[in-house]
PDB file of N, CA and C in Angstrom:
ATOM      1  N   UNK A   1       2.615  14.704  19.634  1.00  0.00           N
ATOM      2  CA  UNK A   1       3.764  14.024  19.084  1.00  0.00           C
ATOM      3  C   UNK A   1       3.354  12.988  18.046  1.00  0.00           C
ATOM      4  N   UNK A   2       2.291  12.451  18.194  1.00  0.00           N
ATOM      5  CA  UNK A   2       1.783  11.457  17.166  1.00  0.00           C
ATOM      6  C   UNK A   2       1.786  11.625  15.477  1.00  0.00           C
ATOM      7  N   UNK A   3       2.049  13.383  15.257  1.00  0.00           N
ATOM      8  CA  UNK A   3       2.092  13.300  14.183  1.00  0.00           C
ATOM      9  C   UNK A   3       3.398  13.496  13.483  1.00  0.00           C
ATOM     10  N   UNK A   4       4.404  13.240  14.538  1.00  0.00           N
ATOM     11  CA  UNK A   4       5.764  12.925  13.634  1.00  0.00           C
ATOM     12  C   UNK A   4       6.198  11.294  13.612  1.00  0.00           C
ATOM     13  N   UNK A   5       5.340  10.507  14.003  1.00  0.00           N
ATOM     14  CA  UNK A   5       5.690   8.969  13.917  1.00  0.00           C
ATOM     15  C   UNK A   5       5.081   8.920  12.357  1.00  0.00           C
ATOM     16  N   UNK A   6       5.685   7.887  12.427  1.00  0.00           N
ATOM     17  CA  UNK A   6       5.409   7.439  10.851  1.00  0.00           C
ATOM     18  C   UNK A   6       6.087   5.961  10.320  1.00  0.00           C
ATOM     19  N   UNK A   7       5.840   5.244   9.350  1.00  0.00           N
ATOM     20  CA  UNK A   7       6.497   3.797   9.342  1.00  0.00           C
ATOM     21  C   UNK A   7       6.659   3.921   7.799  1.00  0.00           C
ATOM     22  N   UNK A   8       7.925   2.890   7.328  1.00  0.00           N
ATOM     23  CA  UNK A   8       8.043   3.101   6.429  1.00  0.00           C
ATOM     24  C   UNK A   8       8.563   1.308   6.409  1.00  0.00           C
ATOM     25  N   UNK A   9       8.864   0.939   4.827  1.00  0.00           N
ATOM     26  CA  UNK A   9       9.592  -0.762   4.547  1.00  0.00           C
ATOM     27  C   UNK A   9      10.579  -0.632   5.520  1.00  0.00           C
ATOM     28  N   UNK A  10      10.702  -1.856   5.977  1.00  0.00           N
ATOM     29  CA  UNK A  10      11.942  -2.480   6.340  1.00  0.00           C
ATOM     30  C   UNK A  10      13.338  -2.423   5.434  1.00  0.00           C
ATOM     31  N   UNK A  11      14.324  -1.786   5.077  1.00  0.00           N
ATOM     32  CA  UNK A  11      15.352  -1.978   4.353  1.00  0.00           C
ATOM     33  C   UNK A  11      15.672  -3.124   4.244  1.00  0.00           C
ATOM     34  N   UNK A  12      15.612  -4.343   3.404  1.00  0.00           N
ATOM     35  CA  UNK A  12      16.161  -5.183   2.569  1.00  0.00           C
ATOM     36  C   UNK A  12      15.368  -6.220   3.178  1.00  0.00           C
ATOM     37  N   UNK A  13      14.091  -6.318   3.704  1.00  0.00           N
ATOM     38  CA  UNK A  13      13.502  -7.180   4.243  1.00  0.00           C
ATOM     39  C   UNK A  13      12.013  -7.449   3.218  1.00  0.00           C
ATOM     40  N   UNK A  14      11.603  -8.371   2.683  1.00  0.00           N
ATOM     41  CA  UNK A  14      10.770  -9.144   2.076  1.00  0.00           C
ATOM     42  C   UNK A  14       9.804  -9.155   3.027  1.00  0.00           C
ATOM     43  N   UNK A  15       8.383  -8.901   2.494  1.00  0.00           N
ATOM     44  CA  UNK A  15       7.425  -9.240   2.932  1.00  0.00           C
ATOM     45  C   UNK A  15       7.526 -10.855   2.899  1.00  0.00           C
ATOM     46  N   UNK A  16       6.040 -11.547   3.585  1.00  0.00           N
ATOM     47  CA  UNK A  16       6.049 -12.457   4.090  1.00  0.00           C
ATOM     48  C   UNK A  16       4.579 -13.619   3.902  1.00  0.00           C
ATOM     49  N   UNK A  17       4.498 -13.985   3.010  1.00  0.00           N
ATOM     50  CA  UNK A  17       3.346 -14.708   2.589  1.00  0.00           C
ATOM     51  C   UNK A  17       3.332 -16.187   3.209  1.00  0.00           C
ATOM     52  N   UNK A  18       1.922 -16.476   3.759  1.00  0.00           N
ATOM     53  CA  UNK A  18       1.623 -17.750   4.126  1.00  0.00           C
ATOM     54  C   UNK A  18       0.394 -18.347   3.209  1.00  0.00           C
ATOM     55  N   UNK A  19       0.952 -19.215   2.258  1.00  0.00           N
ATOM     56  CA  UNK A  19       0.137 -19.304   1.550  1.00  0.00           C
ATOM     57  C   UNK A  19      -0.718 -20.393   1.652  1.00  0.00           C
ATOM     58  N   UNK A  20      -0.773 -20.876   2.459  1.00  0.00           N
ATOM     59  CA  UNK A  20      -1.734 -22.019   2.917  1.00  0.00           C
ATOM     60  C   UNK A  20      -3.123 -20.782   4.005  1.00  0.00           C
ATOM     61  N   UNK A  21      -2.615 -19.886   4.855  1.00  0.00           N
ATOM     62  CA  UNK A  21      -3.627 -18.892   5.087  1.00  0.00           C
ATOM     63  C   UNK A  21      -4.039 -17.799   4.748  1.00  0.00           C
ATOM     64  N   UNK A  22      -2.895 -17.251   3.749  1.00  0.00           N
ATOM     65  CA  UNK A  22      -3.354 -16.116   3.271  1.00  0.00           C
ATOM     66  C   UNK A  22      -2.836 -14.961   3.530  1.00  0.00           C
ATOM     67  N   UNK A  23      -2.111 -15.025   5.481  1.00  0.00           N
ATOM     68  CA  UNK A  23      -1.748 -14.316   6.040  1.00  0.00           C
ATOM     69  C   UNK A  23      -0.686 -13.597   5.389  1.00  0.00           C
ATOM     70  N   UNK A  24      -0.079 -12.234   5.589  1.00  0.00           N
ATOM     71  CA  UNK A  24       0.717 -11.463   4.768  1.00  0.00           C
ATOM     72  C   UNK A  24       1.424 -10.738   6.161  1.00  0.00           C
ATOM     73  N   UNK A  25       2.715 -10.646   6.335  1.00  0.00           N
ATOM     74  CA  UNK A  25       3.863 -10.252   7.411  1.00  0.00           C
ATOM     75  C   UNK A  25       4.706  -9.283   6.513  1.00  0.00           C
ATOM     76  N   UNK A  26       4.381  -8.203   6.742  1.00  0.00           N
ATOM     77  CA  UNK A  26       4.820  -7.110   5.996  1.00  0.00           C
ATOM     78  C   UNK A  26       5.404  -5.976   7.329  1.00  0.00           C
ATOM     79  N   UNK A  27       7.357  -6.342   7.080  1.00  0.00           N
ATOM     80  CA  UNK A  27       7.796  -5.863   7.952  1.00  0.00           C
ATOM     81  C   UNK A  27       8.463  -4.089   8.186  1.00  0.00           C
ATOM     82  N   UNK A  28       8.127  -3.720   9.052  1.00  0.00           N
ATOM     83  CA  UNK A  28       8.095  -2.108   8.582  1.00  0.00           C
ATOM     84  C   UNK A  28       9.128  -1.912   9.747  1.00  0.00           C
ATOM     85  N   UNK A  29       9.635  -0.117   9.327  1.00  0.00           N
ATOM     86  CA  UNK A  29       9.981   0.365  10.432  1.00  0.00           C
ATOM     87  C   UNK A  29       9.271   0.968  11.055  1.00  0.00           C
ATOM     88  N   UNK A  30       9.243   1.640  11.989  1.00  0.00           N
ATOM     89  CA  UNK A  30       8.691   2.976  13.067  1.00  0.00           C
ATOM     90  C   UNK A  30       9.841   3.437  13.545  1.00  0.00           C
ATOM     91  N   UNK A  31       9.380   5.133  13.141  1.00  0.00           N
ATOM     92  CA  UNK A  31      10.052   6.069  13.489  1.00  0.00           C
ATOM     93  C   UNK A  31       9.365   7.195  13.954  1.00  0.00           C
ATOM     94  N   UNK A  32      10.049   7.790  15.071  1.00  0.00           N
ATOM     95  CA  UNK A  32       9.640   9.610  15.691  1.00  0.00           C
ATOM     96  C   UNK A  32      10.332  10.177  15.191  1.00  0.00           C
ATOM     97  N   UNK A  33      10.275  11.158  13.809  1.00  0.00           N
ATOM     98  CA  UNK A  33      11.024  12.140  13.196  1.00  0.00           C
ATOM     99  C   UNK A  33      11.907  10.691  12.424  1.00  0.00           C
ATOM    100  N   UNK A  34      12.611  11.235  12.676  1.00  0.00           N
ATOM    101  CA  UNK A  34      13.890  10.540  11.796  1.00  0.00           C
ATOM    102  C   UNK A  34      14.606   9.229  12.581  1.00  0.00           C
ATOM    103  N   UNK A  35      14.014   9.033  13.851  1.00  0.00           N
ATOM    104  CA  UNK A  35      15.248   8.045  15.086  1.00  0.00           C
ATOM    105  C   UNK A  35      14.225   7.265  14.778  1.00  0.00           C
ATOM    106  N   UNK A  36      14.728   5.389  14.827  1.00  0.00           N
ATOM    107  CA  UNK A  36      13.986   4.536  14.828  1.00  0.00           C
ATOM    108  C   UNK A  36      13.545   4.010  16.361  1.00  0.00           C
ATOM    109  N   UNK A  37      12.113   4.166  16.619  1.00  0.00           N
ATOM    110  CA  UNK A  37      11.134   3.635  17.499  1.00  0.00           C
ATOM    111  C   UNK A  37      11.389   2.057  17.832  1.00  0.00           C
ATOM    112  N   UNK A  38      11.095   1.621  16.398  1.00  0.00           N
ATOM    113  CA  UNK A  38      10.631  -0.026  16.711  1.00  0.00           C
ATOM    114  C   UNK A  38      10.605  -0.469  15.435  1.00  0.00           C
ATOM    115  N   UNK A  39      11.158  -1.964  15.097  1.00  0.00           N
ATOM    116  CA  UNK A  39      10.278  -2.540  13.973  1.00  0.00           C
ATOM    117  C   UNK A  39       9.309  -3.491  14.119  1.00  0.00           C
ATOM    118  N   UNK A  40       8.088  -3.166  14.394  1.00  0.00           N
ATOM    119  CA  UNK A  40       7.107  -3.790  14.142  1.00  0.00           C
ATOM    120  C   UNK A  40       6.609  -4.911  12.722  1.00  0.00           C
ATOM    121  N   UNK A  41       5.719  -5.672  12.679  1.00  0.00           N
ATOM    122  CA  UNK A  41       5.432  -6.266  11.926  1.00  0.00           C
ATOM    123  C   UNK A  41       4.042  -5.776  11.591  1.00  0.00           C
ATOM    124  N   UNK A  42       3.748  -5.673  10.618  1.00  0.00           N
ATOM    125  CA  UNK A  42       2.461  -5.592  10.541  1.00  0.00           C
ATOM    126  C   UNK A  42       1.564  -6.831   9.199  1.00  0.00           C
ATOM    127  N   UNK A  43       0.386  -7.500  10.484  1.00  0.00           N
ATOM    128  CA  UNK A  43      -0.022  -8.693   9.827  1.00  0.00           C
ATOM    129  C   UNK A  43      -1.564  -8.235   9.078  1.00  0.00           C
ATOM    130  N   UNK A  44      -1.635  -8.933   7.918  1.00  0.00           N
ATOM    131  CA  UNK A  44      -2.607  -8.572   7.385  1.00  0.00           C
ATOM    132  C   UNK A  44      -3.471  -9.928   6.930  1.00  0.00           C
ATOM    133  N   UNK A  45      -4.675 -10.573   7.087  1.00  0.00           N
ATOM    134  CA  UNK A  45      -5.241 -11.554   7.068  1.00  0.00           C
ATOM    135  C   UNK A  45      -5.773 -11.311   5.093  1.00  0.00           C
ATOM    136  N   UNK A  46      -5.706 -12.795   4.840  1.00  0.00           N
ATOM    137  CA  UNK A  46      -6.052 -12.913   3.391  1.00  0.00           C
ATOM    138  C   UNK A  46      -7.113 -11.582   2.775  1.00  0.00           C
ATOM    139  N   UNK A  47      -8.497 -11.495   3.198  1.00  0.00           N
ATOM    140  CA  UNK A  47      -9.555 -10.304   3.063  1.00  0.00           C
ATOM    141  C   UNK A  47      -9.076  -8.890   3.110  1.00  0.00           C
ATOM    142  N   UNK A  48      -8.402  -8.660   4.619  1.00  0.00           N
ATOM    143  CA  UNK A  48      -7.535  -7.383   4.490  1.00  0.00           C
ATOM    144  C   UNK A  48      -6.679  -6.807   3.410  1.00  0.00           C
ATOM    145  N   UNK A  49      -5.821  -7.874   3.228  1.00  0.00           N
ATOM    146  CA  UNK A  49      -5.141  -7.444   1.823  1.00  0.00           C
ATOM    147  C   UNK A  49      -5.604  -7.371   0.347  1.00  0.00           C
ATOM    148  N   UNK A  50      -6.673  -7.869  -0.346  1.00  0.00           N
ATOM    149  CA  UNK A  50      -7.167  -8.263  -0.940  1.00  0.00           C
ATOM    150  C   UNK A  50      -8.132  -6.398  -0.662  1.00  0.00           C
ATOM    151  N   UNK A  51      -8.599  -6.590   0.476  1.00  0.00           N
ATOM    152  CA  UNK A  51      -9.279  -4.742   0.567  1.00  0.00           C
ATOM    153  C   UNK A  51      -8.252  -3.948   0.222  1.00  0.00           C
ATOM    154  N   UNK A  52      -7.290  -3.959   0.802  1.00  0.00           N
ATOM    155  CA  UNK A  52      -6.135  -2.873   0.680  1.00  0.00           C
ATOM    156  C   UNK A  52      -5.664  -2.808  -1.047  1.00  0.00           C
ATOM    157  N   UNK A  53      -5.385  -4.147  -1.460  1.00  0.00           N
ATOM    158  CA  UNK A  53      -5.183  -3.841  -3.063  1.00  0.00           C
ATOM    159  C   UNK A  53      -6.128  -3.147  -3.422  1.00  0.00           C
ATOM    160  N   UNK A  54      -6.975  -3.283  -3.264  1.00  0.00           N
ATOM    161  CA  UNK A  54      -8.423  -2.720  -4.088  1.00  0.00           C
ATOM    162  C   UNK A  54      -8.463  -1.590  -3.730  1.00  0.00           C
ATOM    163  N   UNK A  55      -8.166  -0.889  -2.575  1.00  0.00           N
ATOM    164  CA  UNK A  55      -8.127   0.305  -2.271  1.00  0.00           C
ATOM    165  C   UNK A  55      -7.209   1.351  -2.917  1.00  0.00           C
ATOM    166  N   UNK A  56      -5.898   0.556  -2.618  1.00  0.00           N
ATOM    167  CA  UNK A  56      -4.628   1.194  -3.810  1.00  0.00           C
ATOM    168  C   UNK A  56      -5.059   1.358  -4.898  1.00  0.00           C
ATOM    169  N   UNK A  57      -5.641   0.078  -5.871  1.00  0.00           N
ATOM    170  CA  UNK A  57      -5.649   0.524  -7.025  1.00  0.00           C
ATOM    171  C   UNK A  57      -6.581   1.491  -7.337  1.00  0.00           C
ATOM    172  N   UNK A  58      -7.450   1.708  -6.721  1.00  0.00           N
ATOM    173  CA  UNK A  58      -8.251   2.561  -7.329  1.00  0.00           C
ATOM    174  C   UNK A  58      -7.794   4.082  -6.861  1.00  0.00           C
ATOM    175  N   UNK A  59      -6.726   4.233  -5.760  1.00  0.00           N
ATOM    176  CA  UNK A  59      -6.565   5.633  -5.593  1.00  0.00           C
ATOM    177  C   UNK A  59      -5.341   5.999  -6.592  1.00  0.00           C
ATOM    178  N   UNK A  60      -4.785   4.915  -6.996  1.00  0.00           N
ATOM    179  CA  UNK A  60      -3.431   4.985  -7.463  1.00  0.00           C
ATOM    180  C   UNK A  60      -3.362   4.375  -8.946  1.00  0.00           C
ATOM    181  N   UNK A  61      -4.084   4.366  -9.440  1.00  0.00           N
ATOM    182  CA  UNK A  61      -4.279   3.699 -11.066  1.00  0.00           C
ATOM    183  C   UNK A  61      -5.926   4.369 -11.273  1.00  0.00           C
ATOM    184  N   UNK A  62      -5.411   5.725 -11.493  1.00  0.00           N
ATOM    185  CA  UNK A  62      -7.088   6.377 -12.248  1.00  0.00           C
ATOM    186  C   UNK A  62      -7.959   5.839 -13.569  1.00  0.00           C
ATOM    187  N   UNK A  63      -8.812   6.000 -13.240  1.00  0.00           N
ATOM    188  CA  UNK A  63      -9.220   5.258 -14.479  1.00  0.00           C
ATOM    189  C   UNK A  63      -9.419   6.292 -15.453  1.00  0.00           C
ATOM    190  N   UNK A  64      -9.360   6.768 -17.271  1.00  0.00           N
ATOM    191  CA  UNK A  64      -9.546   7.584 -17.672  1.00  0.00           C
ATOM    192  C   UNK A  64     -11.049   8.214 -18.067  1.00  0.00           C
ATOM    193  N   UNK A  65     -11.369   9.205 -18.040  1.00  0.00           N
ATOM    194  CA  UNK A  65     -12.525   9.932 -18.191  1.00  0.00           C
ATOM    195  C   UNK A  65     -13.112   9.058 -19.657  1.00  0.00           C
ATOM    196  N   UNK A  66     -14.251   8.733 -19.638  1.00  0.00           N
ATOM    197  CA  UNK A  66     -14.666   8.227 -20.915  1.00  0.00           C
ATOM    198  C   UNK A  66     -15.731   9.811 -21.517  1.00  0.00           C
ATOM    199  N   UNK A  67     -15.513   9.816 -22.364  1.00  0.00           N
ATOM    200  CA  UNK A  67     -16.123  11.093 -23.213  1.00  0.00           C
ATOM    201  C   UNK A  67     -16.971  10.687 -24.388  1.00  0.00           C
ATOM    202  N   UNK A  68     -18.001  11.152 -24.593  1.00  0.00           N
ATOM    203  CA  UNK A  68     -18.934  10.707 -24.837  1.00  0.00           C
ATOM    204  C   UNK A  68     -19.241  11.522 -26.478  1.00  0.00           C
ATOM    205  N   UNK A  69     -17.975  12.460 -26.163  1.00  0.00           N
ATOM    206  CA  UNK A  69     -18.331  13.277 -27.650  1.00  0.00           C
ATOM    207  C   UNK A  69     -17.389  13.214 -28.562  1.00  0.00           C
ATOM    208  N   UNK A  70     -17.533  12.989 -30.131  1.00  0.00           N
ATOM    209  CA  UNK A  70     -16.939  12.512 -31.106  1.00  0.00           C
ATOM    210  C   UNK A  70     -15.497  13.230 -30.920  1.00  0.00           C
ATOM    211  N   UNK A  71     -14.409  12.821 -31.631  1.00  0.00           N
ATOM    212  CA  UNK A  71     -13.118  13.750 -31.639  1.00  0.00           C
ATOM    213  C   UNK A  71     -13.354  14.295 -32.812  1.00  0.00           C
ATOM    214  N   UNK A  72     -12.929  15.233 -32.927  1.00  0.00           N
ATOM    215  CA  UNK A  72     -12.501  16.338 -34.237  1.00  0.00           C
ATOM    216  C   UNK A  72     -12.352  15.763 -35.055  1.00  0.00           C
ATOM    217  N   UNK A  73     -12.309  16.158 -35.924  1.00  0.00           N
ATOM    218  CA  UNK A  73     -11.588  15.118 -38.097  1.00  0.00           C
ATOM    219  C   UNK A  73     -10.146  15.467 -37.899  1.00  0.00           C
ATOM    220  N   UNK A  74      -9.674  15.370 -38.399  1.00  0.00           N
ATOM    221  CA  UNK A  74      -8.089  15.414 -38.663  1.00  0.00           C
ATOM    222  C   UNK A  74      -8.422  15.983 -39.750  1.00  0.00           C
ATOM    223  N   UNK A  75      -7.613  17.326 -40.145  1.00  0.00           N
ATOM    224  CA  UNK A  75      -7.383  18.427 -41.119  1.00  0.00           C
ATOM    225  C   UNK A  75      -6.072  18.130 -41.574  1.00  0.00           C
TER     226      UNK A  75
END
């Protein structure tokens, strides 16, 4: 069954910054199939998030191929 749970944003709910620690309260749902489970919170400490950006961006903002060979002339 574990692989029909799944979590998604909270509808109209704002994440949650503590900016004196860093801490980040990023409120989600949980769901089995389509029925809601639970809404959990999920906390992420200053480092964690800071990994996780870094992780996103690099799966999700490709960087472009650098090519090393001249372009064509323009005819």
């Amino acid at each position: 069954m574990s692989s029909r749970l799944h979590a998604s944003l909270r509808r109209g709910v704002q994440p949650i910054c503590d900016s004196r620690t860093g801490e980040v309260r990023v409120p989600l749902t949980l769901y089995a199939l389509d029925e809601v489970q639970d809404y959990p919170d999920l906390v992420l400490s200053r480092g964690e998030v800071e990994a996780l950006f870094a992780h996103l961006r690099v799966v999700l903002v490709p960087v472009p191929e650098q090519t090393t060979a001249r372009p064509e002339a323009v005819r």
